[in-house]
C-alpha atoms as a PDB file:
ATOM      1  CA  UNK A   1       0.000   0.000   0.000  1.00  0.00           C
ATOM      2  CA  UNK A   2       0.975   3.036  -1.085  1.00  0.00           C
ATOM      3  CA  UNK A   3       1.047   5.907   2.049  1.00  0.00           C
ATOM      4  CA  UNK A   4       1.375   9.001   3.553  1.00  0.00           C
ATOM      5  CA  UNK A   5       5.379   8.372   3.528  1.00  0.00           C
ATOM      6  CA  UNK A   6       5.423   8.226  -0.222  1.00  0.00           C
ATOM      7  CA  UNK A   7       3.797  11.580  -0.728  1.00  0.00           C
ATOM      8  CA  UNK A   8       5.940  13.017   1.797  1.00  0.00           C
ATOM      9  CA  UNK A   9       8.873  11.484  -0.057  1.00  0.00           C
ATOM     10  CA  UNK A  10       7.679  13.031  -3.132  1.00  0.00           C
ATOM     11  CA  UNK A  11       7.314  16.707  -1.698  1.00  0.00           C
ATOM     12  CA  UNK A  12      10.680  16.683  -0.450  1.00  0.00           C
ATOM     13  CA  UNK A  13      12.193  15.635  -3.865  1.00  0.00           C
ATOM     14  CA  UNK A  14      10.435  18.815  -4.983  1.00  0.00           C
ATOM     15  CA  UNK A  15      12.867  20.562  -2.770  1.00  0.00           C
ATOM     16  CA  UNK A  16      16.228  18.747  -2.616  1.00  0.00           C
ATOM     17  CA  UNK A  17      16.278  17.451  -6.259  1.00  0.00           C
ATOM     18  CA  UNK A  18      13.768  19.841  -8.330  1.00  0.00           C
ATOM     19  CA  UNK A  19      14.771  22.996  -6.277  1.00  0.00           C
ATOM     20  CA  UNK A  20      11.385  23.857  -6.244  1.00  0.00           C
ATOM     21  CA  UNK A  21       9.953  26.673  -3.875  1.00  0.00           C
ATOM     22  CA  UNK A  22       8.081  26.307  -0.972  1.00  0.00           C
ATOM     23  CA  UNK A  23       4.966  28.084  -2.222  1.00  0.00           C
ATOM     24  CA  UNK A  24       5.250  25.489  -5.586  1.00  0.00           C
ATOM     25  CA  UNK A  25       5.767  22.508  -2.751  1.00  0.00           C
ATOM     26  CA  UNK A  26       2.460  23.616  -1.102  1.00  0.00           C
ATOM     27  CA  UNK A  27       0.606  23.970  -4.507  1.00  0.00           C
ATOM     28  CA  UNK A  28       1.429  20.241  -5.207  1.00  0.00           C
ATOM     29  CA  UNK A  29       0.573  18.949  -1.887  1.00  0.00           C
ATOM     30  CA  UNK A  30      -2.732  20.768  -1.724  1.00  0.00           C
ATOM     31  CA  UNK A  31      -3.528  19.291  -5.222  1.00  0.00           C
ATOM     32  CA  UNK A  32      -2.576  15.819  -3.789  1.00  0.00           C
ATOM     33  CA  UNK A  33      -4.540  16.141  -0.545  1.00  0.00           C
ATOM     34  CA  UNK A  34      -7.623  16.899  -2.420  1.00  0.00           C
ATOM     35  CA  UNK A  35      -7.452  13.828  -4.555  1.00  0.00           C
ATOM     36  CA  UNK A  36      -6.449  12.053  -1.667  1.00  0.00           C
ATOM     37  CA  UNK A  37     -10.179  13.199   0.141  1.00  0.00           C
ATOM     38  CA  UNK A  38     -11.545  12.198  -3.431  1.00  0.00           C
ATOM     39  CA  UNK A  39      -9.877   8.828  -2.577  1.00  0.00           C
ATOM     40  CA  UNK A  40     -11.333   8.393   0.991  1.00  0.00           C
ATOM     41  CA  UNK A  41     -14.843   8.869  -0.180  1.00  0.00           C
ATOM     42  CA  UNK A  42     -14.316   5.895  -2.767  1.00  0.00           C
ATOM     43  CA  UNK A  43     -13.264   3.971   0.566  1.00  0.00           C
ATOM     44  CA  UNK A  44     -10.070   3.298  -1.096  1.00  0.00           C
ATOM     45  CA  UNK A  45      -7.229   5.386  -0.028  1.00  0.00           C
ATOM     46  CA  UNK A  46      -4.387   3.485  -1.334  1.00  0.00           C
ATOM     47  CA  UNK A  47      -2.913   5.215  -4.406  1.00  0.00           C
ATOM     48  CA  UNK A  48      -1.248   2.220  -6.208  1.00  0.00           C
ATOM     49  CA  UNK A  49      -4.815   0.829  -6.410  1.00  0.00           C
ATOM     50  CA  UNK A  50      -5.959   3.969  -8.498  1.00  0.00           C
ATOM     51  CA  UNK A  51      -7.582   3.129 -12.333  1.00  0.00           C
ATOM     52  CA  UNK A  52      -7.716   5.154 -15.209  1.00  0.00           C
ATOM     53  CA  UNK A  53     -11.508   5.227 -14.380  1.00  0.00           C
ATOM     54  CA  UNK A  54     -11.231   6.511 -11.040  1.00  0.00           C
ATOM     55  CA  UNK A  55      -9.146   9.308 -12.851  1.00  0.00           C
ATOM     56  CA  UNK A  56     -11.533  10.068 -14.698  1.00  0.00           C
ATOM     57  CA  UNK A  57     -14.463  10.204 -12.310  1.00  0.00           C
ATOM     58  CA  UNK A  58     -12.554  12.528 -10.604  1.00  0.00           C
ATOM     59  CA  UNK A  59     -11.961  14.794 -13.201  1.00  0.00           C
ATOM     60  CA  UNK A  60     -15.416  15.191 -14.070  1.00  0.00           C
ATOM     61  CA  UNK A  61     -16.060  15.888 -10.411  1.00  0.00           C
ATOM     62  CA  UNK A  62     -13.692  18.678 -10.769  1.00  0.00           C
ATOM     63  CA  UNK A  63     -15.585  20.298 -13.896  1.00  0.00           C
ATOM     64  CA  UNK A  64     -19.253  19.769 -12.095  1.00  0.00           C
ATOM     65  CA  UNK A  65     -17.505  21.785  -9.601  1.00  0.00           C
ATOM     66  CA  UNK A  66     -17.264  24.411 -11.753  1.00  0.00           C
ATOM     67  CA  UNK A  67     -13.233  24.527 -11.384  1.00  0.00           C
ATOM     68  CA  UNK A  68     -11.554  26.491 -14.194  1.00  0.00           C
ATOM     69  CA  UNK A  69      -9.957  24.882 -16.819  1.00  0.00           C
ATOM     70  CA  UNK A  70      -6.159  26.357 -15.531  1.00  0.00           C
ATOM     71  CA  UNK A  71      -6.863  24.814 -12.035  1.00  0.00           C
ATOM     72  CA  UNK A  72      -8.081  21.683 -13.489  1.00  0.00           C
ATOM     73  CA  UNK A  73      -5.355  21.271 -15.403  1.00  0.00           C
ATOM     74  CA  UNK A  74      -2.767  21.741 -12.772  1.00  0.00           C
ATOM     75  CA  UNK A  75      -4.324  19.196 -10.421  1.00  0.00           C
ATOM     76  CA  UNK A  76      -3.647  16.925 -13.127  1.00  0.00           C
ATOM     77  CA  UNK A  77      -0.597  18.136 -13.723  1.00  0.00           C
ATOM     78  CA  UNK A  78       0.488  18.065 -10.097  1.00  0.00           C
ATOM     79  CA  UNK A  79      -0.833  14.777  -9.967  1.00  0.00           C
ATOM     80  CA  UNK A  80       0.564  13.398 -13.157  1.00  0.00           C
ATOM     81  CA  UNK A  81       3.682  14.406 -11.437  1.00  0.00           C
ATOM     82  CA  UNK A  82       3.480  12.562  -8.322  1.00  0.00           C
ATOM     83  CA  UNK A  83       2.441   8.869 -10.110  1.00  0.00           C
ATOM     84  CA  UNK A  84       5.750   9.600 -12.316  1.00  0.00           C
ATOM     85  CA  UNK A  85       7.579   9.974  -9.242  1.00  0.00           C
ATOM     86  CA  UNK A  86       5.489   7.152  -7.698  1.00  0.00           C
ATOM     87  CA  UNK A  87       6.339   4.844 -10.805  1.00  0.00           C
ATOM     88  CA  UNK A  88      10.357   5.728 -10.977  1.00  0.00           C
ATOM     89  CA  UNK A  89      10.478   4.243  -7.303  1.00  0.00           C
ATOM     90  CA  UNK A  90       8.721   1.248  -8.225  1.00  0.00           C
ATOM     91  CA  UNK A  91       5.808   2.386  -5.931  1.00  0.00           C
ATOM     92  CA  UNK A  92       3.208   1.752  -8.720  1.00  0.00           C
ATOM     93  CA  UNK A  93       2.596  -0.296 -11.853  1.00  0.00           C
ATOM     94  CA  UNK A  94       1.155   2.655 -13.966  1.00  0.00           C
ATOM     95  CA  UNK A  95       0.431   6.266 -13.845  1.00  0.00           C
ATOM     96  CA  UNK A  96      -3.331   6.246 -14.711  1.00  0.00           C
ATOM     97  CA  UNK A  97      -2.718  10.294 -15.086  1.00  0.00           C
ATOM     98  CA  UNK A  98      -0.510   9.814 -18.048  1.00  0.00           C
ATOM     99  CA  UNK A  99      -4.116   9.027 -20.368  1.00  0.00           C
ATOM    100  CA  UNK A 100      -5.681  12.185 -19.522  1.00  0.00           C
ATOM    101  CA  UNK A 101      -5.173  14.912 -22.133  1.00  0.00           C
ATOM    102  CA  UNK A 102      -6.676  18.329 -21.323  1.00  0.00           C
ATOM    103  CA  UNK A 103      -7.348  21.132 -23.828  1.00  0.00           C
ATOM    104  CA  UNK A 104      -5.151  23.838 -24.277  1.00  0.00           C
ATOM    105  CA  UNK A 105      -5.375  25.934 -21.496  1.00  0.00           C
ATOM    106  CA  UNK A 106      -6.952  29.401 -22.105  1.00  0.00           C
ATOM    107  CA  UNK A 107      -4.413  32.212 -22.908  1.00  0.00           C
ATOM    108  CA  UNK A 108      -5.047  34.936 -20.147  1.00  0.00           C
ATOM    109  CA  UNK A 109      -3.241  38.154 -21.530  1.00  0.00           C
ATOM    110  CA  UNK A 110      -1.353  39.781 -18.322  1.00  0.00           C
ATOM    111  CA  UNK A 111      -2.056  43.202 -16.845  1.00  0.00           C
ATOM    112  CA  UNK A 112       0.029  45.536 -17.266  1.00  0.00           C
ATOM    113  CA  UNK A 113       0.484  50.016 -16.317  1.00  0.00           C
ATOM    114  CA  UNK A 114       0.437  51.940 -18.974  1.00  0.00           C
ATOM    115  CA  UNK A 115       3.805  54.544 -19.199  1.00  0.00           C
ATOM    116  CA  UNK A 116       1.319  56.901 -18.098  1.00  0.00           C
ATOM    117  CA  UNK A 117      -0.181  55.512 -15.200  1.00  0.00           C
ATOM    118  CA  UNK A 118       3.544  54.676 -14.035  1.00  0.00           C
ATOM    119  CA  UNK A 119       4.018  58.133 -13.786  1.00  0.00           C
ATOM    120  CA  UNK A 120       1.062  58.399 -11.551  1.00  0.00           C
ATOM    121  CA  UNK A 121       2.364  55.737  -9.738  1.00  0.00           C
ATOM    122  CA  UNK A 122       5.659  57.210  -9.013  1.00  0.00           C
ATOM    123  CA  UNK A 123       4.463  60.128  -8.135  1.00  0.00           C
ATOM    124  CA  UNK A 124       1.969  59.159  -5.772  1.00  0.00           C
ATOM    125  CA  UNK A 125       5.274  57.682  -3.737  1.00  0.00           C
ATOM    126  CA  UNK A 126       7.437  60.199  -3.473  1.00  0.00           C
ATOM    127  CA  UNK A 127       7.872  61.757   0.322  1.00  0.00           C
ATOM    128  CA  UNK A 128       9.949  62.714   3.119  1.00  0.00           C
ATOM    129  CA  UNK A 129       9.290  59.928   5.749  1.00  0.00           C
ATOM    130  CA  UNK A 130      12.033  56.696   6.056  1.00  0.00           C
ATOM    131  CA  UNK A 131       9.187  54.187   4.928  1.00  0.00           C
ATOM    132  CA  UNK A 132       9.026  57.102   1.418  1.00  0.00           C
ATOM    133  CA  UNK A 133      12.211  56.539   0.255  1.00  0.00           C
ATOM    134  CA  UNK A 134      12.383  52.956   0.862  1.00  0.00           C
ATOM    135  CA  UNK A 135       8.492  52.175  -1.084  1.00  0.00           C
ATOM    136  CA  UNK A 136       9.880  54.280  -4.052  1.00  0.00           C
ATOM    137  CA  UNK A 137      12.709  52.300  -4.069  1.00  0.00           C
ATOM    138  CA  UNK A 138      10.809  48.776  -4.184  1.00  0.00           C
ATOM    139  CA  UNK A 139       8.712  50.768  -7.153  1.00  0.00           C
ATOM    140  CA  UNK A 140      11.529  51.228  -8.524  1.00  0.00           C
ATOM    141  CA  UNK A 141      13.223  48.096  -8.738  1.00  0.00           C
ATOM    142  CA  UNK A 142      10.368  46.045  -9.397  1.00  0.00           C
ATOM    143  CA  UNK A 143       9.440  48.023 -12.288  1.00  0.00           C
ATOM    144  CA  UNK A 144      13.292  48.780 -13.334  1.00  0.00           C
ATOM    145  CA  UNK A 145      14.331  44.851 -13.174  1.00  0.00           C
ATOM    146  CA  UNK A 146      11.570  42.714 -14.215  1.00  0.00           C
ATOM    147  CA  UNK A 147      12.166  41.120 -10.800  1.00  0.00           C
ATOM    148  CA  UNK A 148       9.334  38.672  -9.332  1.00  0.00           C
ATOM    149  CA  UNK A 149       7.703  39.914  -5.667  1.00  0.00           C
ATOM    150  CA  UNK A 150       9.645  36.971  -3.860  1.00  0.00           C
ATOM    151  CA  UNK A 151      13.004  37.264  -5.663  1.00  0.00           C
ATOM    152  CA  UNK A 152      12.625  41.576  -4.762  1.00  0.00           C
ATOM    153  CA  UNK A 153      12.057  40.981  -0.891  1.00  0.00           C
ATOM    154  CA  UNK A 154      15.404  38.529  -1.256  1.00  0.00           C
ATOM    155  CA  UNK A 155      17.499  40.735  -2.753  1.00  0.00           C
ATOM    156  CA  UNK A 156      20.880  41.156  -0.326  1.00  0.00           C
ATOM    157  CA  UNK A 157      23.546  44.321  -0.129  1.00  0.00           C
ATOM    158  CA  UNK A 158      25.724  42.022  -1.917  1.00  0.00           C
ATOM    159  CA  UNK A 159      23.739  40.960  -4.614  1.00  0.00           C
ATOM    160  CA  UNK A 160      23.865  45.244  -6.055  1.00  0.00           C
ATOM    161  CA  UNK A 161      26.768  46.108  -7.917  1.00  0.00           C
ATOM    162  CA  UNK A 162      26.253  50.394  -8.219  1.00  0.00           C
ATOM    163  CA  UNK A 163      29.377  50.194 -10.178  1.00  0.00           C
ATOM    164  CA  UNK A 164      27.896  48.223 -13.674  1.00  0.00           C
ATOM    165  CA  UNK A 165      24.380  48.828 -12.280  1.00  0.00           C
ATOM    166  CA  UNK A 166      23.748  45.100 -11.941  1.00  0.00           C
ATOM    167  CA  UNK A 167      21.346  43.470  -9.828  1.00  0.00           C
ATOM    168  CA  UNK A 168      22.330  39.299  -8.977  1.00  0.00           C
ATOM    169  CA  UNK A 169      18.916  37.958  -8.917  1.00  0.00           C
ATOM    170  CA  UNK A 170      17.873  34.630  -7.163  1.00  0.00           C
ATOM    171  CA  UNK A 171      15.315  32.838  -8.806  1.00  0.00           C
ATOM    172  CA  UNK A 172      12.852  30.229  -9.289  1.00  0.00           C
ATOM    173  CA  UNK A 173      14.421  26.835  -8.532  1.00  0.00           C
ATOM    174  CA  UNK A 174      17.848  28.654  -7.035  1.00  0.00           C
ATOM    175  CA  UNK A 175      18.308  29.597 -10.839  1.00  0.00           C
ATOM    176  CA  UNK A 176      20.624  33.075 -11.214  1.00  0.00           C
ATOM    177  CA  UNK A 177      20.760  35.992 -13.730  1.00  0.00           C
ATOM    178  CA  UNK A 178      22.046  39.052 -13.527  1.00  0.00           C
ATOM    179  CA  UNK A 179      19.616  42.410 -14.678  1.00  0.00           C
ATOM    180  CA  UNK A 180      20.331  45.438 -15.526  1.00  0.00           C
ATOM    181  CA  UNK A 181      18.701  48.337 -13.717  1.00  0.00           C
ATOM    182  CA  UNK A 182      18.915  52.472 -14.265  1.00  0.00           C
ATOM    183  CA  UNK A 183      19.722  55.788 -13.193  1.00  0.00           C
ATOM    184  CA  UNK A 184      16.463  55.890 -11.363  1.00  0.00           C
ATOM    185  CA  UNK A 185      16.935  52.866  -9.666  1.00  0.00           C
ATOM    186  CA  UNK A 186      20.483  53.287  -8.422  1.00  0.00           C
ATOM    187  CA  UNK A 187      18.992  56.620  -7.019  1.00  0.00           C
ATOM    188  CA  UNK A 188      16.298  55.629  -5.001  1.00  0.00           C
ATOM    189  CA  UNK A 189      18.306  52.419  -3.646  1.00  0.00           C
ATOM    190  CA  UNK A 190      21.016  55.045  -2.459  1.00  0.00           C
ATOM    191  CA  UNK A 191      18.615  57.336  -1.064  1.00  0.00           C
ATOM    192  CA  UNK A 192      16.821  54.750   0.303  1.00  0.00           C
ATOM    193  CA  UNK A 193      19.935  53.141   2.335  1.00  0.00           C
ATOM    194  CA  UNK A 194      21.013  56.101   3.461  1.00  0.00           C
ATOM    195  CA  UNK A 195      17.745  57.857   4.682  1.00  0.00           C
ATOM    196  CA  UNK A 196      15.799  54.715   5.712  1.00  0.00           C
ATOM    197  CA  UNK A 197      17.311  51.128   6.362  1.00  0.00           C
ATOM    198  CA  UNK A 198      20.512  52.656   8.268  1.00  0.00           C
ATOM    199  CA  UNK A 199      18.742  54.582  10.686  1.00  0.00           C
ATOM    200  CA  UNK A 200      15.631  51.812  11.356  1.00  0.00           C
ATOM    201  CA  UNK A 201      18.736  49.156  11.558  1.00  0.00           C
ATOM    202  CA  UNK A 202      20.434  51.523  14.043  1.00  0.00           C
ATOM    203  CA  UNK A 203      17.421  52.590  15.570  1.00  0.00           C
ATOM    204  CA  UNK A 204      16.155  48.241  16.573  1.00  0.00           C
ATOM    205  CA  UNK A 205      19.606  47.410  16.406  1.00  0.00           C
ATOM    206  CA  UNK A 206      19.230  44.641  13.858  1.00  0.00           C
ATOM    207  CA  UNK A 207      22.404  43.318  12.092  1.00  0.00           C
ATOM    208  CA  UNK A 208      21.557  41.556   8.221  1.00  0.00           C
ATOM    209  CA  UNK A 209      22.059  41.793   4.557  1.00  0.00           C
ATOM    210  CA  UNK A 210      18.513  42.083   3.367  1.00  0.00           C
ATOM    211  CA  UNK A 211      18.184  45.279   1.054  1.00  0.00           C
ATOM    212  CA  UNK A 212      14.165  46.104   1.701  1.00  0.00           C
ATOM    213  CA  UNK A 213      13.173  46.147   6.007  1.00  0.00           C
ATOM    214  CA  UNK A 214      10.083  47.077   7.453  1.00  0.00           C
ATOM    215  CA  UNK A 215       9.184  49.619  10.211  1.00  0.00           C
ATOM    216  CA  UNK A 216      11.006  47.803  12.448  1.00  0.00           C
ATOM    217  CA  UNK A 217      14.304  46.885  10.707  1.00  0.00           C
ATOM    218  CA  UNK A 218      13.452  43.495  10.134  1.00  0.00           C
ATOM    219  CA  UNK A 219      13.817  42.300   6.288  1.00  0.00           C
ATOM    220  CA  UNK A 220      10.241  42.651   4.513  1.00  0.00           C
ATOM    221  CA  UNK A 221       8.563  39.907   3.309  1.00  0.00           C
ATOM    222  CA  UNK A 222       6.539  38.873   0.080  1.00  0.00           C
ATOM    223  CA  UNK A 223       3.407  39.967   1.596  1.00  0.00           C
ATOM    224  CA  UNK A 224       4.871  43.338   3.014  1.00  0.00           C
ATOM    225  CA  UNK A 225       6.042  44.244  -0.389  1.00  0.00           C
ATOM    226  CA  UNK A 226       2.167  43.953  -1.498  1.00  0.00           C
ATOM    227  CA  UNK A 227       0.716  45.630   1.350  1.00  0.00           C
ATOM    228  CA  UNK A 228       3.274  48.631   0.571  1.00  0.00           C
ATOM    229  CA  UNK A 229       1.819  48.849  -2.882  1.00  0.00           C
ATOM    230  CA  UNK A 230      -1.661  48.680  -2.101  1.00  0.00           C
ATOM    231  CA  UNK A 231      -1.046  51.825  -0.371  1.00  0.00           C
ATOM    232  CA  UNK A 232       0.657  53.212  -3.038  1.00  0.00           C
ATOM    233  CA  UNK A 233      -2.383  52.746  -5.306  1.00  0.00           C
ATOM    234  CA  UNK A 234      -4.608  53.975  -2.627  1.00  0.00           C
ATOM    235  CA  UNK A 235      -2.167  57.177  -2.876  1.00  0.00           C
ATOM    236  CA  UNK A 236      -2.517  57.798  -7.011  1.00  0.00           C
ATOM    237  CA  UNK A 237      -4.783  58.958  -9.518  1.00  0.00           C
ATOM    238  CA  UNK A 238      -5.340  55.497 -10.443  1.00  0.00           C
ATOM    239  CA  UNK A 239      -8.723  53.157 -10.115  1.00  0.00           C
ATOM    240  CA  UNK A 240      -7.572  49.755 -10.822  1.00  0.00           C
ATOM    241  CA  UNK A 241      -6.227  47.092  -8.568  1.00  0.00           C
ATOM    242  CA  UNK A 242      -2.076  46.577  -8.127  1.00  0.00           C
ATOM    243  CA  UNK A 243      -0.331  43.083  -7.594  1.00  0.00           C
ATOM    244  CA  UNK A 244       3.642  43.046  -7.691  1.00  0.00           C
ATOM    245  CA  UNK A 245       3.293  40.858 -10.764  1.00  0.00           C
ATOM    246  CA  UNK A 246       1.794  43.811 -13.238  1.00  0.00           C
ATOM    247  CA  UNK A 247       4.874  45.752 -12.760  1.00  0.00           C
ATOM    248  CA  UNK A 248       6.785  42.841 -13.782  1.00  0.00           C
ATOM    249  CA  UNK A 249       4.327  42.583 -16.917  1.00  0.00           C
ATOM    250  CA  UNK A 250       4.952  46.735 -17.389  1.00  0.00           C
ATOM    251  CA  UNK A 251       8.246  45.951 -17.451  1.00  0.00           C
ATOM    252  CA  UNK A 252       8.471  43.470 -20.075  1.00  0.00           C
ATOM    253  CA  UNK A 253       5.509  45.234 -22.282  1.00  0.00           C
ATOM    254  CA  UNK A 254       7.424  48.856 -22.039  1.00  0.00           C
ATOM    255  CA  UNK A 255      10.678  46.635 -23.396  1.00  0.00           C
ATOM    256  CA  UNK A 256       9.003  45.262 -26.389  1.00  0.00           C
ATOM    257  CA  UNK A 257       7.272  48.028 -27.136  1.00  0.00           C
ATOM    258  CA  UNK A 258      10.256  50.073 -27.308  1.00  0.00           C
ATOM    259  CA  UNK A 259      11.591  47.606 -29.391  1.00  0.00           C
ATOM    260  CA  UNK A 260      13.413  44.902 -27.225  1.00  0.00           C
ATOM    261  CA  UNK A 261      13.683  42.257 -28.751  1.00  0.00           C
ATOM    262  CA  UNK A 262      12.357  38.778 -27.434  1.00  0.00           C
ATOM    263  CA  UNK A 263      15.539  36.988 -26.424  1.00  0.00           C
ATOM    264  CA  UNK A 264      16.481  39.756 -24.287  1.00  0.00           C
ATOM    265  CA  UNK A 265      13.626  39.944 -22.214  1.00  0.00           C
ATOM    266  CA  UNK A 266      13.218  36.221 -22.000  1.00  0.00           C
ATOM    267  CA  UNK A 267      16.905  36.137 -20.239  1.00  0.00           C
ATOM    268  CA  UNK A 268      15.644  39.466 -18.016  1.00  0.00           C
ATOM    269  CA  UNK A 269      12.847  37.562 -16.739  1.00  0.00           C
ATOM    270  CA  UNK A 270      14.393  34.472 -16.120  1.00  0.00           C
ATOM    271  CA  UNK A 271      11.949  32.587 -18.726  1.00  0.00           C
ATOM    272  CA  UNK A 272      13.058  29.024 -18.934  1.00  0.00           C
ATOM    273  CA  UNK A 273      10.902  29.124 -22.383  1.00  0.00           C
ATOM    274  CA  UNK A 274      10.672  31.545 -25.014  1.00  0.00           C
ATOM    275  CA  UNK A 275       6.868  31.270 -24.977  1.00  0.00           C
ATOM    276  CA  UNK A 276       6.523  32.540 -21.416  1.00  0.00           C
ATOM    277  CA  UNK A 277       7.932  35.428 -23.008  1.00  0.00           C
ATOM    278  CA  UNK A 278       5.560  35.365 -26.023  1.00  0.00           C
ATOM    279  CA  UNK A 279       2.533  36.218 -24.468  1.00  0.00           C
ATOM    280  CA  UNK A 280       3.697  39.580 -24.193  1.00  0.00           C
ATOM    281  CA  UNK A 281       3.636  39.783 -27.791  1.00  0.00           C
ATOM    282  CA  UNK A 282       0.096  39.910 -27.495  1.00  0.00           C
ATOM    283  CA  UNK A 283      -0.319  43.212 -25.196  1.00  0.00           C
ATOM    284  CA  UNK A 284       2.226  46.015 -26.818  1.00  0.00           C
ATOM    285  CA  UNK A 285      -1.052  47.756 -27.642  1.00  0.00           C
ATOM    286  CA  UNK A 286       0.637  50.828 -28.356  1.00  0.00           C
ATOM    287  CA  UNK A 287       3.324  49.148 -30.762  1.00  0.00           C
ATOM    288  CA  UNK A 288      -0.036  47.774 -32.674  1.00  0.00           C
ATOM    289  CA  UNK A 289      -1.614  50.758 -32.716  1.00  0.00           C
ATOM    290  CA  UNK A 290       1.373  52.606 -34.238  1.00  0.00           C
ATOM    291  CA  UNK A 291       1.670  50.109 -37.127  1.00  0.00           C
ATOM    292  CA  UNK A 292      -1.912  49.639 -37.475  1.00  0.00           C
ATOM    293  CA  UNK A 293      -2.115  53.752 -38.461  1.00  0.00           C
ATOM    294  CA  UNK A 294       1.209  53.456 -40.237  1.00  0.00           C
ATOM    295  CA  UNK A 295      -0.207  50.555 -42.335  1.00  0.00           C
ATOM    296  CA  UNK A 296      -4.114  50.313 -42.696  1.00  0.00           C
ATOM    297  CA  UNK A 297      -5.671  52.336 -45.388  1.00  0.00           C
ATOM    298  CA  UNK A 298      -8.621  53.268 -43.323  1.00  0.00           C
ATOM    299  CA  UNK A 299      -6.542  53.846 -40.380  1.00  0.00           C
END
């Protein structure tokens, strides 16, 4: 019988050997646990006794459920996963999930500021208080690197070199790349080091290497980051929601639209694949519009 030491197994190969992140860990073992409750209502909780049918009840479950078809499709994924690892360690005989075949997932364009609204945004930061100078900064270094929410709050002294205006980024699966960032940038991390995290670090007495801190020295976390710019959008001109991940998006639709060109900004991201990067492709509204009056008789 296969058991809870097998999926535990599993979760920490997604650490050790995959490099995976914890949030990604808890994704997959959320996906399992739910199948597993699927399981204990069958009365069978053993997973080496699963069938391609039971598969397959369960993923009509999941669409009567009115699940979308991205989640659906990563419980299968995440699941698909698991028997793989299950079957590698001679744990099962099959992987039932290996049949299933979803559709194409749908393409979900990404949100992104406008050049514009950027302004807003920066301007709606600017001030004279410690906590100021060191929210412009995050602004501008999510939006001048391209950097993910989680690999921003991680960023260490060390990691900034002022002199070639290179930023050592940590990514996803302990993957590195170094990023560019600008004038702007290198300002408001200066400013901010000098004005903010050296007197809260003196002030609590805290001794570490983090760049960003919170009110109380300590370094700021994923969460913080977000919290900061929800007040920052409360602050501006603007209506529409913020999450850290549209200035990421800004960053790579300015790029293109200014005529990056793909490569680049796949290796600025950290894209594994070219088409992550390709979706962008999709939103340089303003590059379309340009060509579209350049080009279109009726334009």
């Amino acid at each position: 019988m296969v058991n809870q030491t097998a999926k535990a197994t599993f979760l920490q190969y997604l650490i050790t050997e995959r490099h995976y992140s914890e949030l990604t860990k808890k994704a997959y073992e959320e996906d399992i646990t739910h199948f597993e409750l699927f399981l204990d209502q069958t009365g069978d909780t053993d997973f080496s006794s699963v069938t391609l049918q039971d598969v397959r009840i369960y993923l009509g479950e999941l669409n009567e459920k009115g699940l979308s078809r991205n989640s659906v499709s990563r419980k299968i994924s995440s699941l698909r996963a698991f028997y793989q690892f299950l079957l590698k360690n001679q744990l099962v005989k099959d992987n039932p999930f290996s049949y299933i075949h979803l559709k194409k997932k749908m393409l979900r364009l990404p949100k992104f500021f406008y050049e514009k609204e950027m302004d807003a945004l920066f301007e709606a930061v600017k001030g004279d208080g410690p906590l100021d100078f060191r929210n412009e900064a995050i602004l501008e270094v999510l939006y001048g690197t391209g950097t993910r929410v989680s690999e921003c709050s991680g960023i260490n002294l060390k990691d900034i070199d002022f002199d070639l205006s290179v930023l050592l980024v940590h990514g996803k699966g302990n993957k590195e790349r170094y990023v560019p960032f600008g004038h702007y940038a290198a300002v408001a991390m200066r400013e901010y080091m000098e004005q903010s995290r050296t007197p809260l670090m003196s002030k609590y007495k805290k001794s570490h290497e983090f760049l960003f801190v919170n009110h109380h020295g300590d370094p700021i976390t994923a969460t913080g980051i977000e919290y900061v710019l929800n007040q920052v959008i409360k602050k501006s001109s603007l209506t529409s929601d913020i999450h850290p991940h549209m200035l990421r998006h800004s960053f790579a639709t300015h790029l293109l639209n200014n005529g990056a060109d793909m490569r680049t900004v796949q290796e600025l991201l950290g894209h594994a694949s070219l088409s992550s990067t390709q979706i962008y492709t999709h939103v340089t509204k303003e590059h379309l519009q340009k060509n579209y009056r350049q080009f279109h008789p009726r334009a």
